[in-house]
C-alpha atoms as a PDB file:
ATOM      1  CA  UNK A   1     -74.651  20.911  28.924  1.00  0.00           C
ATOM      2  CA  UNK A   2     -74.388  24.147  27.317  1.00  0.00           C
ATOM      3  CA  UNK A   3     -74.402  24.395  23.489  1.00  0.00           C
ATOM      4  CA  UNK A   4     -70.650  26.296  23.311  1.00  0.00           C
ATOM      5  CA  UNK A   5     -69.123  23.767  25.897  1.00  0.00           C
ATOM      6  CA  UNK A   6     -70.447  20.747  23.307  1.00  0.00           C
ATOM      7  CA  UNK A   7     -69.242  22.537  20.111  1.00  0.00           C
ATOM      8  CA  UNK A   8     -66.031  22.706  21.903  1.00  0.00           C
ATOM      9  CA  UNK A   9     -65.959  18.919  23.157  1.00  0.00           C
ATOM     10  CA  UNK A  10     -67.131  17.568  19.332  1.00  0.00           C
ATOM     11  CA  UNK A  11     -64.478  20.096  17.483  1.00  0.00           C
ATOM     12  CA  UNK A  12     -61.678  18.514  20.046  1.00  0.00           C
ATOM     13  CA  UNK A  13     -62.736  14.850  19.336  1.00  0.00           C
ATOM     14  CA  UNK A  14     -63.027  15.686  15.354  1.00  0.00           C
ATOM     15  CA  UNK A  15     -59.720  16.878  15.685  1.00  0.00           C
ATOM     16  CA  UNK A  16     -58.000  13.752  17.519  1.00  0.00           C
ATOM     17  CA  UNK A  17     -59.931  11.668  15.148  1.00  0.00           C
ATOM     18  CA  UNK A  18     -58.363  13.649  12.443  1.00  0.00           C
ATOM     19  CA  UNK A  19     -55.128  13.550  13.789  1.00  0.00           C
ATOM     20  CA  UNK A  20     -54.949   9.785  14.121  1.00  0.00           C
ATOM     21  CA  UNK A  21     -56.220   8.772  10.868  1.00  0.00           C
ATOM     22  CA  UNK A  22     -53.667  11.450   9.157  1.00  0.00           C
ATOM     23  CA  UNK A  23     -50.573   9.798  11.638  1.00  0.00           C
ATOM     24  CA  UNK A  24     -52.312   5.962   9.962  1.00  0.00           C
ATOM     25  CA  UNK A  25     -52.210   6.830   6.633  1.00  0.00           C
ATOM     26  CA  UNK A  26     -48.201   8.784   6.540  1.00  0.00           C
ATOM     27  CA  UNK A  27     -46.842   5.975   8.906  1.00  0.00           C
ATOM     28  CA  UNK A  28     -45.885   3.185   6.230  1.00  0.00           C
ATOM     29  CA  UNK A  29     -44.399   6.026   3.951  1.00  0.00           C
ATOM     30  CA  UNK A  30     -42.218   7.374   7.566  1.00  0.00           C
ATOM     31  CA  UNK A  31     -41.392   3.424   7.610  1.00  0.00           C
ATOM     32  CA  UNK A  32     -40.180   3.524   3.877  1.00  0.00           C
ATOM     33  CA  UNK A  33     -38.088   6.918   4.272  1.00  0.00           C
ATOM     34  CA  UNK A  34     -36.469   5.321   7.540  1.00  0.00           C
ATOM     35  CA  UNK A  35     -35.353   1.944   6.042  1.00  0.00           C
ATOM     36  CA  UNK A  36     -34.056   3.683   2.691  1.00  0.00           C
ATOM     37  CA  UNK A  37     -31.909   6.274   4.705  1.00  0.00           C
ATOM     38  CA  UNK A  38     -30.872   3.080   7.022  1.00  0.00           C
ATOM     39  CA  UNK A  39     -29.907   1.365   3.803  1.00  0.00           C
ATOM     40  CA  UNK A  40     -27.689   4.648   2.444  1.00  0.00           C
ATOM     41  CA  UNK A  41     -25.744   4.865   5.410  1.00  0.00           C
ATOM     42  CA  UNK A  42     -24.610   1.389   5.688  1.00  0.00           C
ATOM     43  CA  UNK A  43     -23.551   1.433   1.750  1.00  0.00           C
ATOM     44  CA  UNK A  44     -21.428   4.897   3.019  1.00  0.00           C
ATOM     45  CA  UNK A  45     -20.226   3.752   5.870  1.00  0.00           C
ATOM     46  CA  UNK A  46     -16.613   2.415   6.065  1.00  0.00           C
ATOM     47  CA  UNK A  47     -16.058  -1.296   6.267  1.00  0.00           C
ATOM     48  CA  UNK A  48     -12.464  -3.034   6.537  1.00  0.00           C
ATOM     49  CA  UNK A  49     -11.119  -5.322   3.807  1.00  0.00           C
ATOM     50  CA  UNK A  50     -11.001  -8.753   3.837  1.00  0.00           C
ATOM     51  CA  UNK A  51      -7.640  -8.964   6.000  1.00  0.00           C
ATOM     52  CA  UNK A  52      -7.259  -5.526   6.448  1.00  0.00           C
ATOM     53  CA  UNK A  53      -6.528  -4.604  10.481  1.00  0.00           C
ATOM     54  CA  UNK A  54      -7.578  -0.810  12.266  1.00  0.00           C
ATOM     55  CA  UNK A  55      -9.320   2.248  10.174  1.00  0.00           C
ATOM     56  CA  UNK A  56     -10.333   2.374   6.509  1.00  0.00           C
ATOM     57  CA  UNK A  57     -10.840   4.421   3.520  1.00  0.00           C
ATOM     58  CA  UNK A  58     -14.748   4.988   3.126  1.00  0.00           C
ATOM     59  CA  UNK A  59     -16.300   6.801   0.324  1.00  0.00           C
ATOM     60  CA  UNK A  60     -16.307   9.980   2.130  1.00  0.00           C
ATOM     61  CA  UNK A  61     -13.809  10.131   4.522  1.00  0.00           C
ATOM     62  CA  UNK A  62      -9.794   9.031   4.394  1.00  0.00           C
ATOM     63  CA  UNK A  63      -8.187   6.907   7.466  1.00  0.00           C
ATOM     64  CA  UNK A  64      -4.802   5.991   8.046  1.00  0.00           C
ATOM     65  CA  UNK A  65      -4.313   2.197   7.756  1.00  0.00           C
ATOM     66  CA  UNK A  66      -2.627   0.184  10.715  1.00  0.00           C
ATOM     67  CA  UNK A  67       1.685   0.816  10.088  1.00  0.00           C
ATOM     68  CA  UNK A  68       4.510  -0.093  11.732  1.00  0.00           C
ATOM     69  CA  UNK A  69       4.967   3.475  12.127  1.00  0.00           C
ATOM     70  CA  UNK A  70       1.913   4.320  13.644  1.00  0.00           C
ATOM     71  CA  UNK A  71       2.075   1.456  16.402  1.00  0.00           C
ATOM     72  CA  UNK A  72       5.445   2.020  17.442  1.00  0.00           C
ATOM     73  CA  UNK A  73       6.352   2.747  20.828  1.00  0.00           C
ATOM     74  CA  UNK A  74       7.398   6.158  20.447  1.00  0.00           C
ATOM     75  CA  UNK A  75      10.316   7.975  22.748  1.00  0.00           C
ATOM     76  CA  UNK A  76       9.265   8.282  26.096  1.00  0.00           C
ATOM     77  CA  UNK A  77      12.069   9.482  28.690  1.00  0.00           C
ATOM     78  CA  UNK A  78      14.964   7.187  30.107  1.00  0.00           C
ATOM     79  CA  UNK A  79      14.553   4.930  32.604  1.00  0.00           C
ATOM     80  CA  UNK A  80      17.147   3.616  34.865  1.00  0.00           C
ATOM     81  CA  UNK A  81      19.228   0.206  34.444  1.00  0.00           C
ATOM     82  CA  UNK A  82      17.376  -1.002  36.874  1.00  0.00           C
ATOM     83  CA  UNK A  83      14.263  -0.900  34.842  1.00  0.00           C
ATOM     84  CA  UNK A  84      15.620  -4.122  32.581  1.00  0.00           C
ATOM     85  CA  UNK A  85      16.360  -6.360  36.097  1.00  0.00           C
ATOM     86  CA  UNK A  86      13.292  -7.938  35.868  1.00  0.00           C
ATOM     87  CA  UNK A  87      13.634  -8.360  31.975  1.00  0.00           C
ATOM     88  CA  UNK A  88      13.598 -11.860  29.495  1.00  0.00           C
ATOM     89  CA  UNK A  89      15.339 -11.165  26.419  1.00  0.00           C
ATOM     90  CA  UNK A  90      13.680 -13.740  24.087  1.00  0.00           C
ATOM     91  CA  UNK A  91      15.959 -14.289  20.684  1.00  0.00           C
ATOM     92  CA  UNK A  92      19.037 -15.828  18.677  1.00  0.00           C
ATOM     93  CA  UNK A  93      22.364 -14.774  18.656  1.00  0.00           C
ATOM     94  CA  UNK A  94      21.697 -11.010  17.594  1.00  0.00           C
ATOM     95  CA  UNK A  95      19.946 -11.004  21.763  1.00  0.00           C
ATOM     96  CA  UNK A  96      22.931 -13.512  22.787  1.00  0.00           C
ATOM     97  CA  UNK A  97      25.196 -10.584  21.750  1.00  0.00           C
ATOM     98  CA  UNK A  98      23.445  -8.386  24.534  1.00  0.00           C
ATOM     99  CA  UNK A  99      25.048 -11.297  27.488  1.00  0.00           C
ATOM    100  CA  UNK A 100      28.621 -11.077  25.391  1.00  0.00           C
ATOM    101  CA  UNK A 101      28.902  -7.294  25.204  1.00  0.00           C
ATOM    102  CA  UNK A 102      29.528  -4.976  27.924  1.00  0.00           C
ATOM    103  CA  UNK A 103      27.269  -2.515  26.545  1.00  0.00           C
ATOM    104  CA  UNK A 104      24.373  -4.740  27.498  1.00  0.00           C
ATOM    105  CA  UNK A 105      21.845  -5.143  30.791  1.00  0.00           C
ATOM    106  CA  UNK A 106      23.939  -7.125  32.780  1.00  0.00           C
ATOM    107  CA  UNK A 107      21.152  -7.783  35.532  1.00  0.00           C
ATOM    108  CA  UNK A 108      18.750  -9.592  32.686  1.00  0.00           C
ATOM    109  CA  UNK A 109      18.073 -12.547  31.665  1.00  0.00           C
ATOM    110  CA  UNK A 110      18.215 -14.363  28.262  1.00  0.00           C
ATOM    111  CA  UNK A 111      16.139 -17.025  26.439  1.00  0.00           C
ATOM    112  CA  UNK A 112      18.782 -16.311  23.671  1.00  0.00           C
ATOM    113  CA  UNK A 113      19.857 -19.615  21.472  1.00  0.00           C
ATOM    114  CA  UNK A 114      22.219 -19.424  18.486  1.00  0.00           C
ATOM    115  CA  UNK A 115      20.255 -20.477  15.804  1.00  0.00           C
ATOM    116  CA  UNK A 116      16.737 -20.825  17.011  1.00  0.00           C
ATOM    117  CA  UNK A 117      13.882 -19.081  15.529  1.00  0.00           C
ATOM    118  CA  UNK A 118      10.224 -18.955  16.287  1.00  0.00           C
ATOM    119  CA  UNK A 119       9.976 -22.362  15.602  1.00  0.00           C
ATOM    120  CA  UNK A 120      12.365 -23.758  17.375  1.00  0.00           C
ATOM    121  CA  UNK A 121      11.378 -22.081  20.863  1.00  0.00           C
ATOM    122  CA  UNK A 122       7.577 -24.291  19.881  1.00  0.00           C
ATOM    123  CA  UNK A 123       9.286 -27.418  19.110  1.00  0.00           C
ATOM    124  CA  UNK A 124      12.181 -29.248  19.908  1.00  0.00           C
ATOM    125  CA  UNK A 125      15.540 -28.367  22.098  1.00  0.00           C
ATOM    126  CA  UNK A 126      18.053 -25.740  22.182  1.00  0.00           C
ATOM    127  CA  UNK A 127      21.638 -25.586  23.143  1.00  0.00           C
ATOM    128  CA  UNK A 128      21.754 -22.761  26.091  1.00  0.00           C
ATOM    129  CA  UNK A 129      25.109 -20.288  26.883  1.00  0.00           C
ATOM    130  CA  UNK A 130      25.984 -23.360  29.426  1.00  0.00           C
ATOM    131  CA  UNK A 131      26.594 -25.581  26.235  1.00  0.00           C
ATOM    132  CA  UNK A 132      23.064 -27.251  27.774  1.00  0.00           C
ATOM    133  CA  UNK A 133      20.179 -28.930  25.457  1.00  0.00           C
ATOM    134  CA  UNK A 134      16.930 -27.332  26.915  1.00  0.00           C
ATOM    135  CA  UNK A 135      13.830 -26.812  26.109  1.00  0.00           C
ATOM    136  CA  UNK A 136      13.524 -23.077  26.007  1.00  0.00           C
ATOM    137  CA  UNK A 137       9.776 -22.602  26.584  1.00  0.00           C
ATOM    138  CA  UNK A 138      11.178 -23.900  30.341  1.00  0.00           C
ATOM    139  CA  UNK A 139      13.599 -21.125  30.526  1.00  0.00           C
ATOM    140  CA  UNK A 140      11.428 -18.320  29.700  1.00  0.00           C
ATOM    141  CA  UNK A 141       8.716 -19.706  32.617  1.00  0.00           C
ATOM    142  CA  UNK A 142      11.960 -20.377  35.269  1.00  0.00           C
ATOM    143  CA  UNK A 143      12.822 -16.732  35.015  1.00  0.00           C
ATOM    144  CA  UNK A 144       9.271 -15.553  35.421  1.00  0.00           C
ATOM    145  CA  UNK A 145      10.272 -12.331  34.237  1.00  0.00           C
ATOM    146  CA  UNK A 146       7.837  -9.013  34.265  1.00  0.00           C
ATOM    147  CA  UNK A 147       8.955  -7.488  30.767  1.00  0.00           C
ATOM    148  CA  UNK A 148       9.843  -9.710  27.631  1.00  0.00           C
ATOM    149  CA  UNK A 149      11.911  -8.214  24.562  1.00  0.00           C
ATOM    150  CA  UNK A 150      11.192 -10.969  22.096  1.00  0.00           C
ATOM    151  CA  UNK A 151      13.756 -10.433  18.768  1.00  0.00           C
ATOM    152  CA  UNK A 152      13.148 -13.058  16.385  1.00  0.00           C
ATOM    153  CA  UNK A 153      13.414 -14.071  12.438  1.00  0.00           C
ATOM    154  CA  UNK A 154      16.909 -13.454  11.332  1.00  0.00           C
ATOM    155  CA  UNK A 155      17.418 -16.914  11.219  1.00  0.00           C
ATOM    156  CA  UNK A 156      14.427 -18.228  10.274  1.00  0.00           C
ATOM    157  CA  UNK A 157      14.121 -15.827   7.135  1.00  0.00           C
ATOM    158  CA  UNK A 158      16.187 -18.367   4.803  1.00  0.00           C
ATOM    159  CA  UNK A 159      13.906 -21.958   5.899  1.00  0.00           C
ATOM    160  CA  UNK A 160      10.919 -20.368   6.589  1.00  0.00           C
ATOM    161  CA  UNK A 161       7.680 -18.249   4.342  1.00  0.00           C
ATOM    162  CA  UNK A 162       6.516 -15.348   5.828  1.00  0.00           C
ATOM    163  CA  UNK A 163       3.504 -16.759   6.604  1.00  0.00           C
ATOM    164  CA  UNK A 164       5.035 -19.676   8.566  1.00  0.00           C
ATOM    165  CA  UNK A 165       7.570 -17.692  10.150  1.00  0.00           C
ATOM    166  CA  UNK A 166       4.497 -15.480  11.219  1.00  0.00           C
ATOM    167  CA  UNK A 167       2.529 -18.409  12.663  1.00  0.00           C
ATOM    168  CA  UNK A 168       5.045 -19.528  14.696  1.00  0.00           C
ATOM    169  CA  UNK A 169       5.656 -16.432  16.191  1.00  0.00           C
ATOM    170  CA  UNK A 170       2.235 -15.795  16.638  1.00  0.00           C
ATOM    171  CA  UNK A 171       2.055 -19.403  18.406  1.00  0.00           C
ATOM    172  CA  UNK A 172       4.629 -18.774  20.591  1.00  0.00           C
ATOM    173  CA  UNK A 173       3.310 -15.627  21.817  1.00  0.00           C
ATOM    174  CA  UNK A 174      -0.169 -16.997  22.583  1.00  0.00           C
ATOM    175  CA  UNK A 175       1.632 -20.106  24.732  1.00  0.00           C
ATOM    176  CA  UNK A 176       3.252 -17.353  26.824  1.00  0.00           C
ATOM    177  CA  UNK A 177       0.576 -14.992  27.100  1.00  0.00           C
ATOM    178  CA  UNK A 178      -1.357 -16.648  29.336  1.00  0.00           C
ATOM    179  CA  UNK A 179       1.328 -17.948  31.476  1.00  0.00           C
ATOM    180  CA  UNK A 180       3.166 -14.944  32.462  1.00  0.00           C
ATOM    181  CA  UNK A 181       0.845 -12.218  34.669  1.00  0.00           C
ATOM    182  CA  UNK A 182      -1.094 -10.674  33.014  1.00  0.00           C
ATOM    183  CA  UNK A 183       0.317  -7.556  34.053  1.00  0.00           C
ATOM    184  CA  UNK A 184       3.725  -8.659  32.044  1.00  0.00           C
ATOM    185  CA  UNK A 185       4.975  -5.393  29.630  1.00  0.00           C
ATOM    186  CA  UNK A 186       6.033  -7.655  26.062  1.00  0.00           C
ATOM    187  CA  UNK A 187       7.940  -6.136  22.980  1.00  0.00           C
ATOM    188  CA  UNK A 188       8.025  -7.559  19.701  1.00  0.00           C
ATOM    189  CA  UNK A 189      10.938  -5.587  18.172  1.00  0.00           C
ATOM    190  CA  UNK A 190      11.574  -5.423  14.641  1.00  0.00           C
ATOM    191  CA  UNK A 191      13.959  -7.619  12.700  1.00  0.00           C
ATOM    192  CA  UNK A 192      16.890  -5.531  11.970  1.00  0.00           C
ATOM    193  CA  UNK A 193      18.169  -4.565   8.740  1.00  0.00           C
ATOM    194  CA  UNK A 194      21.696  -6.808   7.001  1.00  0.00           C
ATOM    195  CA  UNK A 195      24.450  -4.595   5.336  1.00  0.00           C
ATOM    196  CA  UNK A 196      23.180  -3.195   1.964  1.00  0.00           C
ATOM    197  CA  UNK A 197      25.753  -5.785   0.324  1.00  0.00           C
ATOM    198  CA  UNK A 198      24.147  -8.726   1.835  1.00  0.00           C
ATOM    199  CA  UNK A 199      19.720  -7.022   1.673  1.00  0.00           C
ATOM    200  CA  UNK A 200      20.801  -6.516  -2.738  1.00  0.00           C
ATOM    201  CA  UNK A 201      22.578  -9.762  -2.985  1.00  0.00           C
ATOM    202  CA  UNK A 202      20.372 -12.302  -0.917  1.00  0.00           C
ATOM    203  CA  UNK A 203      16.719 -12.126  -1.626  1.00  0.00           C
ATOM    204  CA  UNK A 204      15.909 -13.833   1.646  1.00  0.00           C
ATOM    205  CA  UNK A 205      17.292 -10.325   3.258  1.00  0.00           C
ATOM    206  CA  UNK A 206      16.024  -8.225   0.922  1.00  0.00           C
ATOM    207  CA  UNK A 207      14.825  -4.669   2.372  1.00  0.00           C
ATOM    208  CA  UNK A 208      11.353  -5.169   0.783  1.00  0.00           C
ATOM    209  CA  UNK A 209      10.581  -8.449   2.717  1.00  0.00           C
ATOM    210  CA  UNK A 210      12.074  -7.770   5.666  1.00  0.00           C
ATOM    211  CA  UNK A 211       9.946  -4.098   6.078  1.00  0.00           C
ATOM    212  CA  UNK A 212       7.128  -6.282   4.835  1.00  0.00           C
ATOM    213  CA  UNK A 213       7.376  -8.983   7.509  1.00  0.00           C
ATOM    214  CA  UNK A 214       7.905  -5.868   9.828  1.00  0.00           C
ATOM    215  CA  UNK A 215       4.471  -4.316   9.379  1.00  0.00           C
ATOM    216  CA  UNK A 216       2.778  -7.635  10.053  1.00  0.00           C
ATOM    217  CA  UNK A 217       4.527  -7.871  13.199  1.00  0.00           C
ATOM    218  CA  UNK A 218       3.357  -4.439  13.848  1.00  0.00           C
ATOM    219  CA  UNK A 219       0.065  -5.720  13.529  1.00  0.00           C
ATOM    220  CA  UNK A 220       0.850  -8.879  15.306  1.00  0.00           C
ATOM    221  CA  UNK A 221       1.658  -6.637  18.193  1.00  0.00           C
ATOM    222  CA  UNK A 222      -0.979  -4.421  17.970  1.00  0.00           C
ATOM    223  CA  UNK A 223      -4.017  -7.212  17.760  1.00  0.00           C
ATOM    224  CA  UNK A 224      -2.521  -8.454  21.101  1.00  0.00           C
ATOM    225  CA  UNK A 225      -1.974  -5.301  22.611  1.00  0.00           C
ATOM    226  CA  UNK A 226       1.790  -5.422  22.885  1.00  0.00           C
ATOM    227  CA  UNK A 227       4.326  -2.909  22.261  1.00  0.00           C
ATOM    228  CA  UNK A 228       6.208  -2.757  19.027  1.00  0.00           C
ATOM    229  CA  UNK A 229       9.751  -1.618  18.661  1.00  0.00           C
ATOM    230  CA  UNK A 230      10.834  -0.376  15.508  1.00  0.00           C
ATOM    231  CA  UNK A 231      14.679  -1.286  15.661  1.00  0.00           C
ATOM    232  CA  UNK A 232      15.300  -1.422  11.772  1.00  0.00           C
ATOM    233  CA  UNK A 233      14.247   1.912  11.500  1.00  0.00           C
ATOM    234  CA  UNK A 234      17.014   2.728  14.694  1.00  0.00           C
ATOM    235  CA  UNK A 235      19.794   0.435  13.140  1.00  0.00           C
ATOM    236  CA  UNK A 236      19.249   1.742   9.777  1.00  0.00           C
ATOM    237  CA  UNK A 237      20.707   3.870   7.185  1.00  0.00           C
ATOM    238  CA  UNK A 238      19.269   5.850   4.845  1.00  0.00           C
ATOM    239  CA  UNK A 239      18.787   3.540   2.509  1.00  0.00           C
ATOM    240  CA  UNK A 240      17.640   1.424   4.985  1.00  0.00           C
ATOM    241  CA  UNK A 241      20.472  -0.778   5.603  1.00  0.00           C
ATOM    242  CA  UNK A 242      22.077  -1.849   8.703  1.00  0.00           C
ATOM    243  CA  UNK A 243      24.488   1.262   9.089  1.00  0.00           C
ATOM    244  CA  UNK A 244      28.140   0.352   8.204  1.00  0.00           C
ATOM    245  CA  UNK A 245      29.639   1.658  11.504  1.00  0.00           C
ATOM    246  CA  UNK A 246      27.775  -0.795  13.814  1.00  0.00           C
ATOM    247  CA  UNK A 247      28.020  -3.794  11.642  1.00  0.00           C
ATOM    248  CA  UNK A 248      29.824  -6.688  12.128  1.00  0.00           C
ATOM    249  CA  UNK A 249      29.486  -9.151   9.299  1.00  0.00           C
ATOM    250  CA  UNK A 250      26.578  -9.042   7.399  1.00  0.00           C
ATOM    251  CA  UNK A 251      24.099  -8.837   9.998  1.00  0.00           C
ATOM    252  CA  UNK A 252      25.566  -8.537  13.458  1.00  0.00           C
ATOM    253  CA  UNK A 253      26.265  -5.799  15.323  1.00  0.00           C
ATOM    254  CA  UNK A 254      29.796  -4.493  16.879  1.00  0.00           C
ATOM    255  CA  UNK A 255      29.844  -2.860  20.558  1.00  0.00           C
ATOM    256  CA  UNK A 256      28.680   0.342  19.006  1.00  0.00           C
ATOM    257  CA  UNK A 257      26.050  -1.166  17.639  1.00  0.00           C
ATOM    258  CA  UNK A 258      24.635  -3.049  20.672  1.00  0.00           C
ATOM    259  CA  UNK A 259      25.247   0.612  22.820  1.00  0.00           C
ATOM    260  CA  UNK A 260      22.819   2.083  19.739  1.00  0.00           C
ATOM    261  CA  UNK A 261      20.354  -0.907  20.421  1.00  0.00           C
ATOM    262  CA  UNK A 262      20.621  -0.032  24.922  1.00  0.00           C
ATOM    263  CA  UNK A 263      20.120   3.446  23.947  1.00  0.00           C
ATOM    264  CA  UNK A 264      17.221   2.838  21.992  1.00  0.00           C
ATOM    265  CA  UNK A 265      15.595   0.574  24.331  1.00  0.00           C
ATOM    266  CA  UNK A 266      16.211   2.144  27.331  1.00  0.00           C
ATOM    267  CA  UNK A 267      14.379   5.276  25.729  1.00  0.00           C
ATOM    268  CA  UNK A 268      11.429   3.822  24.382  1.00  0.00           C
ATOM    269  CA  UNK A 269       9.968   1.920  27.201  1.00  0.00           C
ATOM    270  CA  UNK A 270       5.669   1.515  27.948  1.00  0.00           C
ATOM    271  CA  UNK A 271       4.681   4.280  30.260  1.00  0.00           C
ATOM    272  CA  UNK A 272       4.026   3.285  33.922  1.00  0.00           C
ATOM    273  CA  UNK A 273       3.904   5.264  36.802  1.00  0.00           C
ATOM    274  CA  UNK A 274       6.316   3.491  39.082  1.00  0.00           C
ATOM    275  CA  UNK A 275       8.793   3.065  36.009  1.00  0.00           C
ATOM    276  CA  UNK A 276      11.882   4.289  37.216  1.00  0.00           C
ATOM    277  CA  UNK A 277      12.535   7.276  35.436  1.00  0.00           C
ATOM    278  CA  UNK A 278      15.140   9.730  34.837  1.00  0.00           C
ATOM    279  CA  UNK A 279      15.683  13.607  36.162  1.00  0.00           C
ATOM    280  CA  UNK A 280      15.114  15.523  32.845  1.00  0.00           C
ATOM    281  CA  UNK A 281      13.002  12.616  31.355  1.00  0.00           C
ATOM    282  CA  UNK A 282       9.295  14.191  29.989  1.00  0.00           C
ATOM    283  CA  UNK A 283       7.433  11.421  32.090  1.00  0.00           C
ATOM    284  CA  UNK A 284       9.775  12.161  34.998  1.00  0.00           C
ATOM    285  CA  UNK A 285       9.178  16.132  34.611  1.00  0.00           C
ATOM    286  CA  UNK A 286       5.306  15.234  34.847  1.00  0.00           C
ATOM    287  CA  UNK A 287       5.422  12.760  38.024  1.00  0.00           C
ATOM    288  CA  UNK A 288       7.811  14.688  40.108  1.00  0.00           C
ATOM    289  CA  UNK A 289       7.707  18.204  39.284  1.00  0.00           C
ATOM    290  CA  UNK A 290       4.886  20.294  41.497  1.00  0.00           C
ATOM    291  CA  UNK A 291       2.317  22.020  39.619  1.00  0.00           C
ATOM    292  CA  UNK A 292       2.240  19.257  36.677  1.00  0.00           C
ATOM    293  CA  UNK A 293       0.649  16.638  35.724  1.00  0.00           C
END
């Protein structure tokens, strides 16, 4: 072998040698620097509160906490009537008022019990329209419907804690989850403001713990991915009462009232493509009109 072709073999294998001892002797110090940055990002990075649902405040960046505002099914063009044919309204006599007024959805159907709360649909019997005791978990399966409004609380706000009002809702929603397709559109609306006179007088209707109980159904709804209606914020004033001119009593509504509530529903429904919606409607606009999308 020729002298320069051996200087040039031993210089290469000097230099690997080299190499892999240097690489040997860094490598626990690369380790160190790793695990230290590892340990520096996890103390920066953003971590939810015990109880807290959705984004967090970290120590370097700000996030907007889960709201009742931010969940809420927002505007989204008007359907037709025929939209609500194949809807349960789930509730107490606020809903019931929906089958008595003509400025309701005459083609639904109603799971709607004077009296009854959360509780009662879970346990016990209930006296239906008919003057009937039934149960009313049977009711809600016999109309196997393909959208549920569920309204619920009102009564239950003077016998019950928010936390056991909240479990029985929560109870009664995973029973009928599972039961109904799973294809089934559900809204949990929002328990409607009373008449300022009534939300300063009776602490039970206070505005503080009904907006309070709100935002945990807003959560409710958005751990189970169901839509959330915000009807308090539709029905009230601007102090956050029920508005004076669609009262009727302290926390029932008149016929203008239940025409505000239609209005409200029928232009805040989930977005589907086959919904049937209205000429002029932004969703409509989008489906129908060539060159959009």
């Amino acid at each position: 072998m020729p002298a320069s072709m051996f200087f040039l073999l031993s210089a290469a294998f000097i230099l690997t040698v080299s190499w892999g001892i240097t690489a040997l002797i860094e490598l626990p110090a690369k380790r160190a620097e790793e695990k230290q940055r590892a340990e520096d990002q996890a103390q920066t990075a953003p971590v939810a509160p015990e109880g807290e649902i959705g984004p967090v405040k970290s120590a370097n960046t700000a996030y907007t906490p889960i709201s009742a505002a931010i969940v809420a099914q927002p505007e989204n063009g008007r359907v037709e009537m025929s939209y609500f044919d194949n809807a349960l309204f789930i509730g107490d006599s606020l809903t019931r008022g929906f089958e008595e007024y003509t400025s309701g959805f005459p083609n639904a159907h109603y799971a709607a019990y004077i009296g009854a709360g959360p509780r009662q649909f879970m346990e016990g019997l209930v006296q239906n329209r008919a003057g009937e005791q039934v149960a009313a978990i049977d009711e809600i399966l016999a109309a196997a419907p393909r959208k549920v409004y569920m309204l619920l609380g009102t009564n239950a706000l003077p016998t019950l804690t928010d936390d056991a009002f909240l479990k029985y809702y929560g109870d009664l929603l995973d029973f009928l989850l599972p039961q109904l397709p799973a294809d089934t559109v559900y809204y949990i609306q929002a328990i409607p403001p009373a008449i300022a006179e009534k939300m300063d007088g009776d602490e039970n209707f206070s505005r503080e713990r009904i907006q309070a109980i709100n935002e945990r159904l807003a959560r409710m709804a958005f751990e189970r991915g169901i839509a959330f209606l915000d009807l308090y914020s539709a029905l009230a004033d601007d102090t956050g009462a029920l508005r004076a001119d669609i009262a009727s009593g302290d926390i029932h509504l008149n016929n203008a009232g239940y025409s505000l509530w239609r209005e409200f529903l029928i232009t805040h429904t989930v977005y589907r493509k086959d919904n049937p919606y209205l000429p002029g409607s932004p969703c409509y606009d989008a489906l129908f009109t060539p060159g959009t999308t």
